[in-house]
Structure formats: C-alpha cells, structure tokens
N, C-alpha and C. Protein backbone atom coordinates (compact mmCIF):
# COMPACT_ATOMS: atom_id res chain seq x y z
N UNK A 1 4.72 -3.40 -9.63
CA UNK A 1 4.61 -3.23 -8.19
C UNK A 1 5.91 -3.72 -7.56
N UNK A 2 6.27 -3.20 -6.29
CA UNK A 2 7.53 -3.15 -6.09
C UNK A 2 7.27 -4.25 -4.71
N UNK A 3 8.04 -4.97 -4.41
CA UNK A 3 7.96 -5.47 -2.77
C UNK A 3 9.09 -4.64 -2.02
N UNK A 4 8.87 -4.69 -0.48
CA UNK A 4 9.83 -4.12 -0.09
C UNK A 4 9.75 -4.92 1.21
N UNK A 5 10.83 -4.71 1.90
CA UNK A 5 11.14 -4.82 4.02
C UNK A 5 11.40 -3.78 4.41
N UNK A 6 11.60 -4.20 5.83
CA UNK A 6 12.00 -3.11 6.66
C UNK A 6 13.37 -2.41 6.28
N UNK A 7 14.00 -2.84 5.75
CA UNK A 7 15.31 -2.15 5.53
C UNK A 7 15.10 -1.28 4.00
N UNK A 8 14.23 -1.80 2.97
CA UNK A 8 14.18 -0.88 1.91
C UNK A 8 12.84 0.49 1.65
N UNK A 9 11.79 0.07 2.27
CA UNK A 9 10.59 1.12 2.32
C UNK A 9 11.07 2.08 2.90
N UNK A 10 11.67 2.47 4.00
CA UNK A 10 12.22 3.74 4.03
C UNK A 10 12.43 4.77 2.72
N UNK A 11 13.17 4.02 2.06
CA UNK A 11 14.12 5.01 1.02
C UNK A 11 13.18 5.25 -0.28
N UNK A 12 12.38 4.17 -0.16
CA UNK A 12 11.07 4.09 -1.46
C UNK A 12 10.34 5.14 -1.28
N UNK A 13 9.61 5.34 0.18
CA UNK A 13 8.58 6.06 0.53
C UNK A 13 9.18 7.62 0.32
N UNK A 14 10.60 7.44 0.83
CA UNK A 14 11.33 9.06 0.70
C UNK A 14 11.89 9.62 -1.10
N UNK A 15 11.70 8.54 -2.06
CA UNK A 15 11.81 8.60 -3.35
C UNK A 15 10.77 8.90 -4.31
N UNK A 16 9.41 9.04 -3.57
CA UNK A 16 8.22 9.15 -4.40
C UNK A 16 7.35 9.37 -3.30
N UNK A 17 6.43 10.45 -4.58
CA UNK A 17 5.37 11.87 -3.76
C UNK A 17 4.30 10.77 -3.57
N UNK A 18 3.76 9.85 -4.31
CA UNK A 18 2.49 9.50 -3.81
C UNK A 18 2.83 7.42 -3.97
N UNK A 19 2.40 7.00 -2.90
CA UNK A 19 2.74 5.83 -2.68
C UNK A 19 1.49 4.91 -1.91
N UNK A 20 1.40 3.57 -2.38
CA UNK A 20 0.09 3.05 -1.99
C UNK A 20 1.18 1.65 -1.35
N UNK A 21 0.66 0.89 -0.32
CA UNK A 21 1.51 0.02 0.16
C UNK A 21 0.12 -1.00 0.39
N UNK A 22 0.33 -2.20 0.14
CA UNK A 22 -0.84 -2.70 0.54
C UNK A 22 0.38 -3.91 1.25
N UNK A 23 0.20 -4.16 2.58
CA UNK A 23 0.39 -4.80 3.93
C UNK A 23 -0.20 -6.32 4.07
N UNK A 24 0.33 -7.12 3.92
CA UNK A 24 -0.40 -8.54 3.69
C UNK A 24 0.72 -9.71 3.91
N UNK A 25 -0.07 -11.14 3.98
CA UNK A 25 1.00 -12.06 4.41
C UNK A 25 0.71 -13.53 3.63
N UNK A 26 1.93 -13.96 3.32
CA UNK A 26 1.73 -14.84 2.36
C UNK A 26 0.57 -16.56 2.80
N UNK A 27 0.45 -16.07 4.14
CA UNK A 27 -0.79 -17.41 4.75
C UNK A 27 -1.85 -16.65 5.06
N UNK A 28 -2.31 -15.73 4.13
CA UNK A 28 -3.76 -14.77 4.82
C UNK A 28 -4.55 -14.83 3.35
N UNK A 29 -5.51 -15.75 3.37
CA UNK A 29 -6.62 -15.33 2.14
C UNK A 29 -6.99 -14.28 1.48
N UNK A 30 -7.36 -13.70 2.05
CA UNK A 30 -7.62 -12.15 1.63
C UNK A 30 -6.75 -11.34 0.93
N UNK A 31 -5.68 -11.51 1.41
CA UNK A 31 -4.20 -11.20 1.17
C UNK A 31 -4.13 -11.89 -0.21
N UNK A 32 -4.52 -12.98 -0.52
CA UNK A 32 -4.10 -13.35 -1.52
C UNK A 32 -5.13 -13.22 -2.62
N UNK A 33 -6.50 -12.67 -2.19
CA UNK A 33 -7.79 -12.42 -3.44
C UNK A 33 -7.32 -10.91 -3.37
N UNK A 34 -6.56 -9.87 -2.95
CA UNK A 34 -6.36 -8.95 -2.86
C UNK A 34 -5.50 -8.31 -4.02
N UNK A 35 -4.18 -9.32 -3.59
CA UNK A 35 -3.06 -8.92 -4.37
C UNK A 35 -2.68 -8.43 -5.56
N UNK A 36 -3.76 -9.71 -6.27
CA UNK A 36 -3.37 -9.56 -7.71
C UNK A 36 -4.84 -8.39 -7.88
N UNK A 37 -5.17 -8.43 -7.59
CA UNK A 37 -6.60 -6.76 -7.93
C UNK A 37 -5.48 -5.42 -7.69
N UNK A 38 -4.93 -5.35 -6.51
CA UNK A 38 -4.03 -4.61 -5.97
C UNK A 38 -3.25 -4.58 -7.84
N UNK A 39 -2.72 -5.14 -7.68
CA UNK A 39 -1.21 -5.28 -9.06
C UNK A 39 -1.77 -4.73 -10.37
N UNK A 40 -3.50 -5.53 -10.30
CA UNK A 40 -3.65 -4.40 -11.81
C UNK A 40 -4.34 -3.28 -11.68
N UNK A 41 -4.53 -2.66 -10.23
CA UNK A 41 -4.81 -1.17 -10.19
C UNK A 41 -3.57 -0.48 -10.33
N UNK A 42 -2.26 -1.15 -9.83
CA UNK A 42 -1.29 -0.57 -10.16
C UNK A 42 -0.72 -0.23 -11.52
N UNK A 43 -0.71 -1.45 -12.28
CA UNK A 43 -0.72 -1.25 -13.86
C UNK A 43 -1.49 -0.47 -14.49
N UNK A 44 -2.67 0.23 -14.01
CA UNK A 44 -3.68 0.70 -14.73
C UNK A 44 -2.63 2.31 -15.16
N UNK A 45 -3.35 2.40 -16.80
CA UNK A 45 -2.33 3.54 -16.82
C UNK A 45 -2.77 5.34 -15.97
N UNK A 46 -4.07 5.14 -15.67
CA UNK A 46 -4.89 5.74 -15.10
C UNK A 46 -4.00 6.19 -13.49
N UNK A 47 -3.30 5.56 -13.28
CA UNK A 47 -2.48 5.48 -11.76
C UNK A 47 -0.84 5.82 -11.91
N UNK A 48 -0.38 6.08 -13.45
CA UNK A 48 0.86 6.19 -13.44
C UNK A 48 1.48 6.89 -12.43
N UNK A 49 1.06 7.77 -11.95
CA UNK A 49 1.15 8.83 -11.21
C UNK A 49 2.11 8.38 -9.48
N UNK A 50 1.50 7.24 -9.35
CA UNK A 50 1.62 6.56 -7.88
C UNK A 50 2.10 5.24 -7.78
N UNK A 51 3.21 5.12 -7.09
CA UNK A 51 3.88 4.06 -6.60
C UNK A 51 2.92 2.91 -6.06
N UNK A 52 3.41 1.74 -6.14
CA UNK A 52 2.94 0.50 -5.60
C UNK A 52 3.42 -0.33 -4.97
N UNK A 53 3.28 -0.66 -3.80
CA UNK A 53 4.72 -1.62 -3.25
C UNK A 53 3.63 -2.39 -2.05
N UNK A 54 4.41 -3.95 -2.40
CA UNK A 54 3.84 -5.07 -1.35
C UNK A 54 4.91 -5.02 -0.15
N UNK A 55 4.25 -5.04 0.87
CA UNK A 55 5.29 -5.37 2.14
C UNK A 55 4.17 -6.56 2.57
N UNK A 56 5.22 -7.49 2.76
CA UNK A 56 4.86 -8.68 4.00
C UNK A 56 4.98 -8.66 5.28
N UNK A 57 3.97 -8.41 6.02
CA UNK A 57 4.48 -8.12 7.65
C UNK A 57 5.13 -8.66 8.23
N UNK A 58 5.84 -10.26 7.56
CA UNK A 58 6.96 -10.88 8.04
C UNK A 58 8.13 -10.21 7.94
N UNK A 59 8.26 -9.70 7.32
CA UNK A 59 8.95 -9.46 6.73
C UNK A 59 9.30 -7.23 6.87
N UNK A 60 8.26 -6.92 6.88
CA UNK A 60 8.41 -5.48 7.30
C UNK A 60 7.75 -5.15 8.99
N UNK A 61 7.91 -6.30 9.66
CA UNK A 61 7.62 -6.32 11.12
C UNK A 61 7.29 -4.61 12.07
N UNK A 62 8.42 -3.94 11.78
CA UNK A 62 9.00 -2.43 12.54
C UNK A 62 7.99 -2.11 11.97
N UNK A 63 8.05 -1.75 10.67
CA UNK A 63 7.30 -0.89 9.74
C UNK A 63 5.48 -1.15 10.04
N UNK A 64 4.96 -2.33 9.56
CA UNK A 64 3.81 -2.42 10.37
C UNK A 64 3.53 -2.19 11.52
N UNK A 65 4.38 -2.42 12.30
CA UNK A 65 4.16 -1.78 13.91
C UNK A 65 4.15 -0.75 14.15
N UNK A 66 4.89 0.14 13.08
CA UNK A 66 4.95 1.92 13.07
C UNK A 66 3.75 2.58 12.76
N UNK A 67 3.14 1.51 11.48
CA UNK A 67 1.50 2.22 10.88
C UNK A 67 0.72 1.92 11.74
N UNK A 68 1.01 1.17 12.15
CA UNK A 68 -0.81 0.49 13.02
C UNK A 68 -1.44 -0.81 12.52
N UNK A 69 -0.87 -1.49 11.77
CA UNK A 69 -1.96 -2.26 10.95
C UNK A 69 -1.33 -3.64 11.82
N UNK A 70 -2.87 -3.85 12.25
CA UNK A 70 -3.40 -4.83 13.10
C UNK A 70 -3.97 -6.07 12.52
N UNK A 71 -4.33 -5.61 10.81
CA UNK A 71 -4.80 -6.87 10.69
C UNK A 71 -4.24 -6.57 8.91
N UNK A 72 -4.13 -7.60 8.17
CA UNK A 72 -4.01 -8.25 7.16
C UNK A 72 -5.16 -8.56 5.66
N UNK A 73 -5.37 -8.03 4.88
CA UNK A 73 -4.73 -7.06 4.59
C UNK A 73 -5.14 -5.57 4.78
N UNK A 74 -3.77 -4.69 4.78
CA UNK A 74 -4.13 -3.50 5.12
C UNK A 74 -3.61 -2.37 3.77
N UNK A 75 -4.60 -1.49 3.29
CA UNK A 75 -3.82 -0.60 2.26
C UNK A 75 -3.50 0.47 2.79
N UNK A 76 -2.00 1.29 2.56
CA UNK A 76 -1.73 2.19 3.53
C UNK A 76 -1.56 3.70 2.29
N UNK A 77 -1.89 4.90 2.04
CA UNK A 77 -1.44 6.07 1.22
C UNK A 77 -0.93 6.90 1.57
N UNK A 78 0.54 7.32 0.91
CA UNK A 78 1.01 8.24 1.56
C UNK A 78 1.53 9.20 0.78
N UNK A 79 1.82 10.32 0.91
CA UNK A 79 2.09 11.52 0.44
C UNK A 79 3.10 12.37 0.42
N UNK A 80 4.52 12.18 0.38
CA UNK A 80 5.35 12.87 0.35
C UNK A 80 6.20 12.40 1.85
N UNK A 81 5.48 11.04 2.23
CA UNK A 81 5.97 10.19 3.22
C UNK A 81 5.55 9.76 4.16
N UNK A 82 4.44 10.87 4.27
CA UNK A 82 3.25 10.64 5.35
C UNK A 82 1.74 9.92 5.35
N UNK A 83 1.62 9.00 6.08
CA UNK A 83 0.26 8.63 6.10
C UNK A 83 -0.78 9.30 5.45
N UNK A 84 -1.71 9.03 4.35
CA UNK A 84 -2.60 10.15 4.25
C UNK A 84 -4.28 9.52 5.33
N UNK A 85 -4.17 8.05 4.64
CA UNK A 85 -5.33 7.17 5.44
C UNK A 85 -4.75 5.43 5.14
N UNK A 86 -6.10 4.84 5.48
CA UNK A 86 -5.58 3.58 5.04
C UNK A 86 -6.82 2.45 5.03
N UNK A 87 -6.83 1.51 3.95
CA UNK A 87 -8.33 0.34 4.04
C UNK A 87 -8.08 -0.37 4.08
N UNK A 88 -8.89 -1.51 5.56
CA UNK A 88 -8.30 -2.73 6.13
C UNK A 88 -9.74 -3.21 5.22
N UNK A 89 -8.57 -4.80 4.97
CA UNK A 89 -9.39 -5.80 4.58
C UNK A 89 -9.60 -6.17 2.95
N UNK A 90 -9.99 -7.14 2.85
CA UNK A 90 -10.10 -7.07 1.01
C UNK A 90 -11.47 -6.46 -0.09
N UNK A 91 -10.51 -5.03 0.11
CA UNK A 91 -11.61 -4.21 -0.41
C UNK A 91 -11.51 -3.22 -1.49
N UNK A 92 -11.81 -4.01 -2.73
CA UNK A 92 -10.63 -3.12 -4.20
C UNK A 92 -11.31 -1.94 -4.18
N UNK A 93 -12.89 -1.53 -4.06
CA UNK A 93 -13.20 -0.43 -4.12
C UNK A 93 -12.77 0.36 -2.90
N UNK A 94 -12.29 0.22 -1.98
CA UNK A 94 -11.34 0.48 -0.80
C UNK A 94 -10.54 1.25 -1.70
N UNK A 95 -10.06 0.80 -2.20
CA UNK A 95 -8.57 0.74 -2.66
C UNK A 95 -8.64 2.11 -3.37
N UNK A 96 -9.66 1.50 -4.63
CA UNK A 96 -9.73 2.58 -5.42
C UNK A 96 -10.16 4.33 -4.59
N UNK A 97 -10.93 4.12 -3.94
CA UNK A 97 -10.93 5.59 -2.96
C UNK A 97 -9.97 5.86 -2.27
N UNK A 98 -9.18 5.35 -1.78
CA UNK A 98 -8.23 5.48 -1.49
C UNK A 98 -7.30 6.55 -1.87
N UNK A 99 -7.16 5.76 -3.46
CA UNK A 99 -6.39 6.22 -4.43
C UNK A 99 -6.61 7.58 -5.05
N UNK A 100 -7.93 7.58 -5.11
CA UNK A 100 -8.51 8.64 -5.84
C UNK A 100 -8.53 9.75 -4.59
N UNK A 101 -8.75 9.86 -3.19
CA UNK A 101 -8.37 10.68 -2.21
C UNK A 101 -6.85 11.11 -2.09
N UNK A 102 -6.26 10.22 -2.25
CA UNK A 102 -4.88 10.52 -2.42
C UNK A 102 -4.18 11.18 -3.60
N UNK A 103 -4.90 11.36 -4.63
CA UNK A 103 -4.58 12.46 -6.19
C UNK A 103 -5.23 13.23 -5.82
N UNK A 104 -6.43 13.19 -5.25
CA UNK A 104 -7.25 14.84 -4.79
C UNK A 104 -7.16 15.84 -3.54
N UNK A 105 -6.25 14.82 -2.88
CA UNK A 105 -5.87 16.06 -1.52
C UNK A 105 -4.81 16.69 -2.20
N UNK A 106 -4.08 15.27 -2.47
CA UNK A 106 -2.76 16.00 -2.58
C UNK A 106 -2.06 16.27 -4.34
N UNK A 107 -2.48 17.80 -4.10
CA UNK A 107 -2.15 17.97 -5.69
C UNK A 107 -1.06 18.78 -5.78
C-alpha cells in the first residue's frame, strides 16, 4: 500500500485504472482498527488488479476537501480517476463491496 499527499495522489490516481484510497488520520481510532484490515485486503492476491494508497487528511488537506470526506475514516474508489463511490467509517465489509463494485462496473 502506497501513502500519498496532496502533491503526489494526483499523478498516482492518473497512473492506475482502478484505485482504492482509504482517508484517515493518525489520532482517529477507527482509522487505526481500519488500516491494517485495509493493508491486507490490499495484499490479498485476489485484488492484484487495484491500487492501494493511505492519505492522511493532514496531510492531503485540498484533496479531502475535493472528495467530500467529512469524516475519518473514509474509503474512496476510483476508476480511471474518477470517483466511482465511497464507505465512511470502519467498515471492512464496506470495503470489500466497494471493491468488488469497482471490478464489476468497471471492466
């Protein structure tokens, strides 16, 4: 899984077709029972397919303010750069639909 800021997710999101961002902050609980679930859905080889990248909203400030995400943690999917949807809160089966909506729209 990749971290990124505001200055590098740009170029990530424009480097790869399918991308999962999960949005979180290093003083938010959730955020932190999240993360590591987050990291081994990413490892799963089942997901090779799709990018993974942590942004800290400290840290990617613009960028969260661009998606919408209001609260912590937030998973965001996107598709060739664009939003597809997104699941607030700490919710791995979230996640996983997510994921699995995001290989089945976009094929």
């Amino acid at each position: 899984m990749n971290t990124h800021n505001d200055s590098t997710v740009e170029a990530f999101l424009d480097s790869h077709e399918r991308v999962m961002i999960l949005f979180g902050a290093s003083w938010c609980g959730p955020c932190k029972v999240l993360k590591p679930k987050f990291q081994a859905i990413a490892d799963s080889a089942d997901n090779a397919d799709v990018q993974f990248s942590y942004c800290d909203v400290e840290e990617t400030m613009t960028l969260a303010r661009d998606m919408g995400v209001q609260s912590v943690p937030t998973v965001v999917a996107f598709y060739g750069g664009e939003e597809i949807d997104s699941v607030v809160g700490n919710n791995e089966q979230g996640v996983k639909d997510l994921i699995t909506k995001l290989k089945s729209s976009c094929k």
